[in-house]
N, C-alpha and C. Protein backbone atom coordinates (compact mmCIF):
# COMPACT_ATOMS: atom_id res chain seq x y z
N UNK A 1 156.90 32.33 57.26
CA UNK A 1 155.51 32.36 57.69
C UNK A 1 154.81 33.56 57.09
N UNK A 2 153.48 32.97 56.88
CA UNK A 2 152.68 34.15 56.21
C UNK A 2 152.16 35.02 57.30
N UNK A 3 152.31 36.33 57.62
CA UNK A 3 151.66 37.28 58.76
C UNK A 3 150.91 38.29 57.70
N UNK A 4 149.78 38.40 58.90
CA UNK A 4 148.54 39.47 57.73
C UNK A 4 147.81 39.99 58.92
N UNK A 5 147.27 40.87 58.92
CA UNK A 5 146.47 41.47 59.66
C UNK A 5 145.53 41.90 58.87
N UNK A 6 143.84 41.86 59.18
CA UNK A 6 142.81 42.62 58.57
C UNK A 6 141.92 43.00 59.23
N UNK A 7 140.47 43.59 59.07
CA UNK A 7 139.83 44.13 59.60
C UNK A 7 138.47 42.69 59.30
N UNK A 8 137.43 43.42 60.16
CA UNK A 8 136.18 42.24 60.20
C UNK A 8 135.56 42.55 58.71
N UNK A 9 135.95 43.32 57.50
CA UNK A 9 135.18 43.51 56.59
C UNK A 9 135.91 42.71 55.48
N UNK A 10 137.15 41.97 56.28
CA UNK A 10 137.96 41.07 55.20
C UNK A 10 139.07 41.77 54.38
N UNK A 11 139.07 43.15 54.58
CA UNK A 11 139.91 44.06 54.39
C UNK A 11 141.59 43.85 54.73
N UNK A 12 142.52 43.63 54.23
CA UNK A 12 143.68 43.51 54.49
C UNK A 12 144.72 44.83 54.85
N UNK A 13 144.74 45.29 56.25
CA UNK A 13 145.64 45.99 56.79
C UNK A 13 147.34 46.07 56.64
N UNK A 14 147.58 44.71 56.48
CA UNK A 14 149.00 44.70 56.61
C UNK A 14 149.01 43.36 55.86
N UNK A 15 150.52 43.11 55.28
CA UNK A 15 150.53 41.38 55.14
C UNK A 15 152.27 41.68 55.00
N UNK A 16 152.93 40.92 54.71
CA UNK A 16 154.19 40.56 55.28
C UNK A 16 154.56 40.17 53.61
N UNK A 17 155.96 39.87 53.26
CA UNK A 17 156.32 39.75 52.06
C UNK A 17 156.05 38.43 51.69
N UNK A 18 156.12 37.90 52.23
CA UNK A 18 155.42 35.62 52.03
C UNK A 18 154.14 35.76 51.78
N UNK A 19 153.17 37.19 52.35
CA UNK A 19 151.80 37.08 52.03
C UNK A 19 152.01 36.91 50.35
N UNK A 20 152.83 38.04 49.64
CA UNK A 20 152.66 37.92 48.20
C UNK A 20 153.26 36.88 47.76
N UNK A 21 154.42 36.72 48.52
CA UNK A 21 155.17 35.54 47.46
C UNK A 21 154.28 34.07 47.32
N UNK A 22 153.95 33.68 48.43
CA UNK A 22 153.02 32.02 48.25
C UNK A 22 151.75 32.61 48.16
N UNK A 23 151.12 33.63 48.58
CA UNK A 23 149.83 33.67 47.93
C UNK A 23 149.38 34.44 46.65
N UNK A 24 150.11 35.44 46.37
CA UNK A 24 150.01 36.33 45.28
C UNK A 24 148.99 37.25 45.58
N UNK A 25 148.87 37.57 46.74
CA UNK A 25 147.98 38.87 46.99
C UNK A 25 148.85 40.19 47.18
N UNK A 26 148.58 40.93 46.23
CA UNK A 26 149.55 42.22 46.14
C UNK A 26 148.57 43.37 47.24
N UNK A 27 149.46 44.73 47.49
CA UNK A 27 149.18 45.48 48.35
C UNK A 27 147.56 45.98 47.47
N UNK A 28 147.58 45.94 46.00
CA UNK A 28 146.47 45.93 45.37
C UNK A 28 145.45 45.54 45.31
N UNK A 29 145.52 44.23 45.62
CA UNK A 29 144.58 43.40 46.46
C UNK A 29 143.64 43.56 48.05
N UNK A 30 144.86 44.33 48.74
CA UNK A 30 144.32 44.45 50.00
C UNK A 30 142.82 44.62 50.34
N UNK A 31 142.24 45.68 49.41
CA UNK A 31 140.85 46.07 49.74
C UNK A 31 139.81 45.78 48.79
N UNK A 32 140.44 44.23 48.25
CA UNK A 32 139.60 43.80 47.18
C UNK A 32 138.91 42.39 48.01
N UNK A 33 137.73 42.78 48.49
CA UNK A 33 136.90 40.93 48.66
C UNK A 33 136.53 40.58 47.87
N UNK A 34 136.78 40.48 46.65
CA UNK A 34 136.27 39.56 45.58
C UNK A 34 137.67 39.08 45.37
N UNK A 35 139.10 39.53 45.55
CA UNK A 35 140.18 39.09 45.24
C UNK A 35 140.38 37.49 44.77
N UNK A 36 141.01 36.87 43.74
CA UNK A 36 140.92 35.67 43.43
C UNK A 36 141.70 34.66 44.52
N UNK A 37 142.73 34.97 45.26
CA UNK A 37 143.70 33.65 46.55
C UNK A 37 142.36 34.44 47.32
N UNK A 38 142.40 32.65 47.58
CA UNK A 38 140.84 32.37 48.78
C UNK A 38 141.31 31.23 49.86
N UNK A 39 140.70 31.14 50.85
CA UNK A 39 140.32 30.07 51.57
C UNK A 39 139.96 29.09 50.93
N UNK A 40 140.33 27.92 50.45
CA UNK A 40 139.59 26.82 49.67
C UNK A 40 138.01 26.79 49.96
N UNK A 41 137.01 26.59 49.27
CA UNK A 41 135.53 26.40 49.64
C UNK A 41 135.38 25.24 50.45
N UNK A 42 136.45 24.01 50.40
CA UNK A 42 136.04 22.92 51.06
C UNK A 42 136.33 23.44 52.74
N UNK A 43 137.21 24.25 53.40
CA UNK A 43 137.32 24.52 54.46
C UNK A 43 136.98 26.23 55.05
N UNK A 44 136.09 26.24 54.53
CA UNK A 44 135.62 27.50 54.33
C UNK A 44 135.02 27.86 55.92
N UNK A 45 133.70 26.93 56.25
CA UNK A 45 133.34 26.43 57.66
C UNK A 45 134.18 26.22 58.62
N UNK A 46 135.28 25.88 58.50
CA UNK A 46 136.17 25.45 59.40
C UNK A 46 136.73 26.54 59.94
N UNK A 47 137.19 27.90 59.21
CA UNK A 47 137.67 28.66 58.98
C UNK A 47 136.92 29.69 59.34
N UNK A 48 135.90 30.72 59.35
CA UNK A 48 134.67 30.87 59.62
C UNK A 48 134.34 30.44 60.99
N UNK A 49 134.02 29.05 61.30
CA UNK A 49 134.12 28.73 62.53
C UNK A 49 134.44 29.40 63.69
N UNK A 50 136.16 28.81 62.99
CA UNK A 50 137.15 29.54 64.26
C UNK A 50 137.41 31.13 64.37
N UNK A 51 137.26 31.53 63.35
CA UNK A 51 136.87 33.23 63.69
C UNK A 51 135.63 33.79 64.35
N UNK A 52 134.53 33.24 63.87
CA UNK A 52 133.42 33.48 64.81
C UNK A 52 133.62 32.99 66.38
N UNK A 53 134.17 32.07 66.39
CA UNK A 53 134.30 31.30 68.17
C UNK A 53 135.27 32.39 68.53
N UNK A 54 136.43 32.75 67.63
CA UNK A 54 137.36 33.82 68.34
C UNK A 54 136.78 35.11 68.82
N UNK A 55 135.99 35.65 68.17
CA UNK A 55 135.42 36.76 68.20
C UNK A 55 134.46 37.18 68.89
N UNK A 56 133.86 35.78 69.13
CA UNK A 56 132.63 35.99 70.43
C UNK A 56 132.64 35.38 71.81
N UNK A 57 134.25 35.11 71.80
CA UNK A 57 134.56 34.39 73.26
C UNK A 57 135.78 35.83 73.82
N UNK A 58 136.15 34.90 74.72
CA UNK A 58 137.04 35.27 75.60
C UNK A 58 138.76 35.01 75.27
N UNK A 59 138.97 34.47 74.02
CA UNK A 59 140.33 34.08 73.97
C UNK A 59 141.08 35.08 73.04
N UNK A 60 142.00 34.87 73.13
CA UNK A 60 142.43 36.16 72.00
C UNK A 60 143.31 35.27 70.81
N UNK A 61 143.00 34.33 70.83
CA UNK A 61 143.68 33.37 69.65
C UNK A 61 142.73 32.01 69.68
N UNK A 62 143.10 31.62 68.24
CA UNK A 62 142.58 30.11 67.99
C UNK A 62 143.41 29.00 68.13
N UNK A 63 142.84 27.47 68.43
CA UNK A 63 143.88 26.66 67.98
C UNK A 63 144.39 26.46 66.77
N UNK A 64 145.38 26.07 67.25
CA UNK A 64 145.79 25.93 64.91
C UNK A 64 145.36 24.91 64.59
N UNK A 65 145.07 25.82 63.28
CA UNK A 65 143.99 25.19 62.10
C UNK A 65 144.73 25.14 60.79
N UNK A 66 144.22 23.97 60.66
CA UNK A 66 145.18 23.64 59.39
C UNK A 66 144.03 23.67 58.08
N UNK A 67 143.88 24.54 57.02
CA UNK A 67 143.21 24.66 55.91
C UNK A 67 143.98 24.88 54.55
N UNK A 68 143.36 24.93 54.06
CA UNK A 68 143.77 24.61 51.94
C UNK A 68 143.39 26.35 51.88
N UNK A 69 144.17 26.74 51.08
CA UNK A 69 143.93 28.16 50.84
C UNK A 69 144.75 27.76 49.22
N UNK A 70 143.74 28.59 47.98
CA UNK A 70 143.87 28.56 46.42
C UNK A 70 144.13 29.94 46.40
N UNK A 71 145.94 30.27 45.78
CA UNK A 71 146.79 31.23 45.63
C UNK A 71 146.00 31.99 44.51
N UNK A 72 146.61 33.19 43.91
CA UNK A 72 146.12 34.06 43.13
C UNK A 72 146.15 33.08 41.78
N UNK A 73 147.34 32.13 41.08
CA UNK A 73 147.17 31.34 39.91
C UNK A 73 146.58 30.46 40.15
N UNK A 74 145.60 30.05 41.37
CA UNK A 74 144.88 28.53 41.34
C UNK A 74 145.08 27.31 42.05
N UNK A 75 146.60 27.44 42.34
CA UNK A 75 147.56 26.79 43.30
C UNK A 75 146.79 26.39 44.72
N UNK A 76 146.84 25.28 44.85
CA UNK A 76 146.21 24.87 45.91
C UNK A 76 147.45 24.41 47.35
N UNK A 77 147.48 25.01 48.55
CA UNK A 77 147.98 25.15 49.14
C UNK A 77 147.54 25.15 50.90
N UNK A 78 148.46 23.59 51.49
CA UNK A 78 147.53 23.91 52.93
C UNK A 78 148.58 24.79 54.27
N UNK A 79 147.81 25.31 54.26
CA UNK A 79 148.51 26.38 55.90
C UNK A 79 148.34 25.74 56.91
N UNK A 80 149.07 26.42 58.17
CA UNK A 80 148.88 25.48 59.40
C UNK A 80 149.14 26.72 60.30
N UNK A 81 147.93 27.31 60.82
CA UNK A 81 148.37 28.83 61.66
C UNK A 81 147.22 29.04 62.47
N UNK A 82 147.42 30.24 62.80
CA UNK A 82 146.14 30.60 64.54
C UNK A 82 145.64 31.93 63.92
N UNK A 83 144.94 32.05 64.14
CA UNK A 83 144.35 33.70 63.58
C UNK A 83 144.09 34.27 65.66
N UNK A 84 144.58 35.68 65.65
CA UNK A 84 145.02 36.33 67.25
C UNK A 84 143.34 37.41 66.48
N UNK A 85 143.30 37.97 67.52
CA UNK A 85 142.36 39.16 67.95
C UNK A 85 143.06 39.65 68.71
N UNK A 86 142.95 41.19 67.83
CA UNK A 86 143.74 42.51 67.85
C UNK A 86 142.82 43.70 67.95
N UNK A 87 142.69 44.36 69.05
CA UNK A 87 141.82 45.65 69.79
C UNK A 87 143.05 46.72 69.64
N UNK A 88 143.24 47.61 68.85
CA UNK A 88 143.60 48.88 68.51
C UNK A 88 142.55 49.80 68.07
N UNK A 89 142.57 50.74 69.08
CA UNK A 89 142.01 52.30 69.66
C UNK A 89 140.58 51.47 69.03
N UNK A 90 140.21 50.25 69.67
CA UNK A 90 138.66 50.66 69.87
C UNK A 90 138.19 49.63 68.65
N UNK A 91 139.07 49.16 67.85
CA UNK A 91 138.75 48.52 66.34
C UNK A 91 139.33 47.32 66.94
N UNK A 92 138.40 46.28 65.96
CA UNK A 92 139.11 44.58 66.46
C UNK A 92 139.56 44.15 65.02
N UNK A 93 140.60 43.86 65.48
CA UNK A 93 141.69 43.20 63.83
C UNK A 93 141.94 41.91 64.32
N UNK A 94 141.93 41.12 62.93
CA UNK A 94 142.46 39.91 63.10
C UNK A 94 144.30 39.32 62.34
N UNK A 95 144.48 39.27 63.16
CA UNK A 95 146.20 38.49 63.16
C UNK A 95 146.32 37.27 62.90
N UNK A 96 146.62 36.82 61.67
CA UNK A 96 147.04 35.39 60.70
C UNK A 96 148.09 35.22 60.81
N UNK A 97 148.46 34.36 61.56
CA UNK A 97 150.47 34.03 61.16
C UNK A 97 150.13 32.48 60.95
N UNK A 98 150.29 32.05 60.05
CA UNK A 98 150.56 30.88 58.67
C UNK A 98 151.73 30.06 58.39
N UNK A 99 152.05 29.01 58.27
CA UNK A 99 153.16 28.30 58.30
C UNK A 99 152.68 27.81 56.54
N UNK A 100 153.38 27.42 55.30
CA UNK A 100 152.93 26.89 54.33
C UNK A 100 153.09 25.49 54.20
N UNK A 101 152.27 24.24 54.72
CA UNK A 101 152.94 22.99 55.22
C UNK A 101 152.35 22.34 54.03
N UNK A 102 152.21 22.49 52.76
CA UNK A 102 151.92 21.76 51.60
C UNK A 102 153.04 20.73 51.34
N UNK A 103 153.95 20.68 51.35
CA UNK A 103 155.21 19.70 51.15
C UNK A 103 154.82 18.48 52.40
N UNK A 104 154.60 19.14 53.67
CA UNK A 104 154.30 18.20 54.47
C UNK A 104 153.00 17.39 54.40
N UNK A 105 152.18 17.99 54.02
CA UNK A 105 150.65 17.48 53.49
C UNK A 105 151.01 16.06 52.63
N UNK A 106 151.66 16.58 51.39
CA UNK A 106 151.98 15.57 50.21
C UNK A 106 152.63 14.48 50.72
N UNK A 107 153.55 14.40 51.83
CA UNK A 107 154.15 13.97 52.56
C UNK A 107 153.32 12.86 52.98
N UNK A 108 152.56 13.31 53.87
CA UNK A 108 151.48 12.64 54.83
C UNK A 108 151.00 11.54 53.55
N UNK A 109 150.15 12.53 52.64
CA UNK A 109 149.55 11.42 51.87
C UNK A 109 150.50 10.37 51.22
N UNK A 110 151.61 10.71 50.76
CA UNK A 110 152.14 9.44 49.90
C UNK A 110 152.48 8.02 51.04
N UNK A 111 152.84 8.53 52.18
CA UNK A 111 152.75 8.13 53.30
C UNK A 111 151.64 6.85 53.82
N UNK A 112 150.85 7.59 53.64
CA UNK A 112 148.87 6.85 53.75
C UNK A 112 148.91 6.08 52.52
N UNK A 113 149.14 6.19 51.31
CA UNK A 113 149.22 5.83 50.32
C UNK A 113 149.90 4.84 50.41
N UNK A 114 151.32 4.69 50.52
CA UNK A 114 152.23 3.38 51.35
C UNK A 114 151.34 2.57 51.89
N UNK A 115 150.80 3.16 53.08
CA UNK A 115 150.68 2.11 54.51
C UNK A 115 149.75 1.43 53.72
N UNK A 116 148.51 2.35 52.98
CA UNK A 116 147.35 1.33 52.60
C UNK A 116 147.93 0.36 51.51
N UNK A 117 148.91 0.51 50.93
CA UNK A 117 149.33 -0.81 49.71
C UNK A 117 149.59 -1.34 50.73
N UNK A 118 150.93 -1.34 52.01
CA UNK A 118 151.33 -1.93 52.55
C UNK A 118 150.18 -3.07 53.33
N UNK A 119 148.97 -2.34 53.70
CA UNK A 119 148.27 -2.77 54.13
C UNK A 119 147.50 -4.06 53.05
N UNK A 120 147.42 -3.58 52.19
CA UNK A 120 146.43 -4.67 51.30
C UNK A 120 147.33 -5.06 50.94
N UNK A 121 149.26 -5.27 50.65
CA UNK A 121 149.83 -6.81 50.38
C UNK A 121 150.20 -7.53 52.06
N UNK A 122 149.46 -7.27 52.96
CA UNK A 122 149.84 -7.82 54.23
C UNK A 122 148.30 -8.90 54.16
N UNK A 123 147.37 -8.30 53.82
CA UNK A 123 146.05 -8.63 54.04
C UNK A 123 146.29 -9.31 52.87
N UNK A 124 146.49 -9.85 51.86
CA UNK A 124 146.67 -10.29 50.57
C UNK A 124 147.48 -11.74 50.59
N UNK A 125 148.90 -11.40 51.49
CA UNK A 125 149.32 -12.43 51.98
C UNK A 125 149.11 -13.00 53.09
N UNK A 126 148.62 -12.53 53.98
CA UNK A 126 147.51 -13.42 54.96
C UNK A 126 146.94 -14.53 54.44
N UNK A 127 145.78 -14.02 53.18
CA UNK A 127 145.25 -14.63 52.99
C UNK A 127 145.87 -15.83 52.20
N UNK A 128 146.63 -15.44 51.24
CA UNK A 128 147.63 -17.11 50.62
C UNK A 128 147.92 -17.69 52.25
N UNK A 129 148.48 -17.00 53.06
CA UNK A 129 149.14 -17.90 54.09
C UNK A 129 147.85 -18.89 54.77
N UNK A 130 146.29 -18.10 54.92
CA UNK A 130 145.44 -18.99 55.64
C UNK A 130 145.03 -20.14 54.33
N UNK A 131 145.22 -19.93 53.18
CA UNK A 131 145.12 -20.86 52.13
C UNK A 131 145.93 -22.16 52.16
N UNK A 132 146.73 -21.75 52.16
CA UNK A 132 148.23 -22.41 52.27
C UNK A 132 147.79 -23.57 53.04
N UNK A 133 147.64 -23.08 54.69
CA UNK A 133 147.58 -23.90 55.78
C UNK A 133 146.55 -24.70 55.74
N UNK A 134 145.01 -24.13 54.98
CA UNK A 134 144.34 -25.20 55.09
C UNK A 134 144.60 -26.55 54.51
N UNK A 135 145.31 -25.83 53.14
CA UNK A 135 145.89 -26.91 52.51
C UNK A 135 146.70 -27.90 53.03
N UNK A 136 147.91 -27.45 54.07
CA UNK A 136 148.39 -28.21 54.74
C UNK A 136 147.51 -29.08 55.85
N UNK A 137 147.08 -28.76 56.12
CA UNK A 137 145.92 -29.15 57.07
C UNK A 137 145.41 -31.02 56.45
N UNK A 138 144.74 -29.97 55.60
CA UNK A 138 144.29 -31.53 54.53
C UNK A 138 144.93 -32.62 54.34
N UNK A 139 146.32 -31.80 53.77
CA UNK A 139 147.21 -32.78 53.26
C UNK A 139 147.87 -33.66 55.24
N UNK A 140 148.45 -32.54 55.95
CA UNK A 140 148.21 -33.54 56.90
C UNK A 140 147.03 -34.78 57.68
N UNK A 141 145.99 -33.81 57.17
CA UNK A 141 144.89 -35.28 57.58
C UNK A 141 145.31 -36.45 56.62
N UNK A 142 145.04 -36.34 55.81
CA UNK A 142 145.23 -37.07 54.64
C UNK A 142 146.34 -38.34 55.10
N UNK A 143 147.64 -37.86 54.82
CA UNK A 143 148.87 -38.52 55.87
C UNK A 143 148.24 -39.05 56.85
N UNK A 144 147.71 -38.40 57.87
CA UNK A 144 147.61 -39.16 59.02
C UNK A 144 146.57 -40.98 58.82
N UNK A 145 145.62 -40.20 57.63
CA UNK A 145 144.70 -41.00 57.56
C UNK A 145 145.59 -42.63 56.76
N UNK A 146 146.87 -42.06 55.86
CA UNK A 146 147.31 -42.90 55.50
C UNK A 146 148.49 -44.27 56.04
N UNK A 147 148.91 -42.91 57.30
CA UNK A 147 149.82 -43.97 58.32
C UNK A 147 148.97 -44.94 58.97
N UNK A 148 147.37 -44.50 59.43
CA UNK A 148 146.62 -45.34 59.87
C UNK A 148 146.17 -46.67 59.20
N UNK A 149 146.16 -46.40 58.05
CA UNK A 149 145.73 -47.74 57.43
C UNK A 149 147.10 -48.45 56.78
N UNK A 150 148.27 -47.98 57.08
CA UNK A 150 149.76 -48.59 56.83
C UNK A 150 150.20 -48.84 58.00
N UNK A 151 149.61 -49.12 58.87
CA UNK A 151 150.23 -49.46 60.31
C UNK A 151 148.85 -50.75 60.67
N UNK A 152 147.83 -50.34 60.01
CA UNK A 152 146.66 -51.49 59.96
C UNK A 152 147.29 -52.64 58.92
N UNK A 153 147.77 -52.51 57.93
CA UNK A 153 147.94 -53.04 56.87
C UNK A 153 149.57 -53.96 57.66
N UNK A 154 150.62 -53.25 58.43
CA UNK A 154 151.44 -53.86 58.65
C UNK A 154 151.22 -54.60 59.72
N UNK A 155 149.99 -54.22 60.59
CA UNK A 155 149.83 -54.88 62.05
C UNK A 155 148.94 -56.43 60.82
N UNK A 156 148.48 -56.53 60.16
CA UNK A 156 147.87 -57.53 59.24
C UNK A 156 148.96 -58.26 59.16
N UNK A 157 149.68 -57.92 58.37
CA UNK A 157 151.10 -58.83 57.55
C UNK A 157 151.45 -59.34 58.42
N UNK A 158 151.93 -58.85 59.99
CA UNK A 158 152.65 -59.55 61.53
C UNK A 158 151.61 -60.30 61.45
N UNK A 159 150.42 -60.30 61.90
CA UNK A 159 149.75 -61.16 62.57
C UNK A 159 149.65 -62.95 61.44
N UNK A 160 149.61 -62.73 59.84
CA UNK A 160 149.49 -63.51 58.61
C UNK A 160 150.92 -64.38 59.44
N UNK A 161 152.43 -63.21 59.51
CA UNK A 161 153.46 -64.00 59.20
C UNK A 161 153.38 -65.13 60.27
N UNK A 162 153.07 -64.53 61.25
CA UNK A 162 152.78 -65.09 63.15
C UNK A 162 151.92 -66.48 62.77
N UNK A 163 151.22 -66.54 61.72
CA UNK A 163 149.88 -67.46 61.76
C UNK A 163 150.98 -69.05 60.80
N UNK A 164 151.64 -68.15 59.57
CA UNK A 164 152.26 -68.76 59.09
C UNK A 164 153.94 -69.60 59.45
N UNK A 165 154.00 -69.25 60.42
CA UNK A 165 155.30 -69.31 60.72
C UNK A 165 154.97 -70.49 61.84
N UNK A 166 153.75 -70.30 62.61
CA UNK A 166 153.13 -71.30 63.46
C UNK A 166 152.23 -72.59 63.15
């Protein structure tokens, strides 16, 4: 797990050895906000969000939030962690502990990816199957329509032989 602690100016106090290894933010980095490993822009709000709600409520942690964070080479990567609020001598820090669940992400999707083929050859063969049946359908009318006039046709012949035979 990734653990980091920083200050409200985005400033990095502390980070843990997983901070550098999956994100590539060196101790060099710490007091750089322009630093290149970011929060993805697409969950930027989300993220933001839950620090502002942390910070102006009453809780001293968030629910976990799962966001895309782009490593120092570009690497796109989703976390799954709580950011805590931390009051030392008078200063409020924020506490990141991070799980790196990208394997599980990819997971999920090939997953979704499945179900929806799975889904459109279920829906695919449905549809041959409601094809199918109408067809059968037909073809049983059809039959039926033909025993009817072969049971007309033989009730004829009885009644001819009946006429002839008398």
């Amino acid at each position: 797990d990734v653990i980091m602690i920083s200050d409200l100016e985005k400033n990095i106090i502390f980070g843990n050895s997983a901070l550098e290894e999956i994100t590539g933010i060196t101790k060099a980095d710490y007091h750089n906000p322009n630093r290149k490993a970011r929060i993805h822009q697409e969950d930027m709000d989300l993220v933001q969000g839950a620090l502002k709600e942390l910070l102006s409520g009453n809780k001293t942690h968030t629910d976990i939030i799962e966001n895309r964070f782009v490593d120092h080479w570009g690497n796109v990567h989703w976390f799954s962690g709580i950011m805590s609020k931390l009051v030392i001598n008078d200063q409020t820090y924020i506490q990141t502990i991070s799980r790196d669940i990208t394997d599980k992400k990819h997971i999920e999707q090939e997953l979704d990816k499945y179900r929806k083929h799975l889904e459109f050859l279920v829906q695919e063969r449905t549809e041959e199957l409601e094809t199918t049946n109408e067809e059968l359908s037909v073809t049983n009318e059809d039959l039926m329509n033909q025993r009817e006039e072969l049971e007309a046709v033989l009730l004829n012949l009885q009644n001819t032989q009946k006429q002839l035979i008398h």
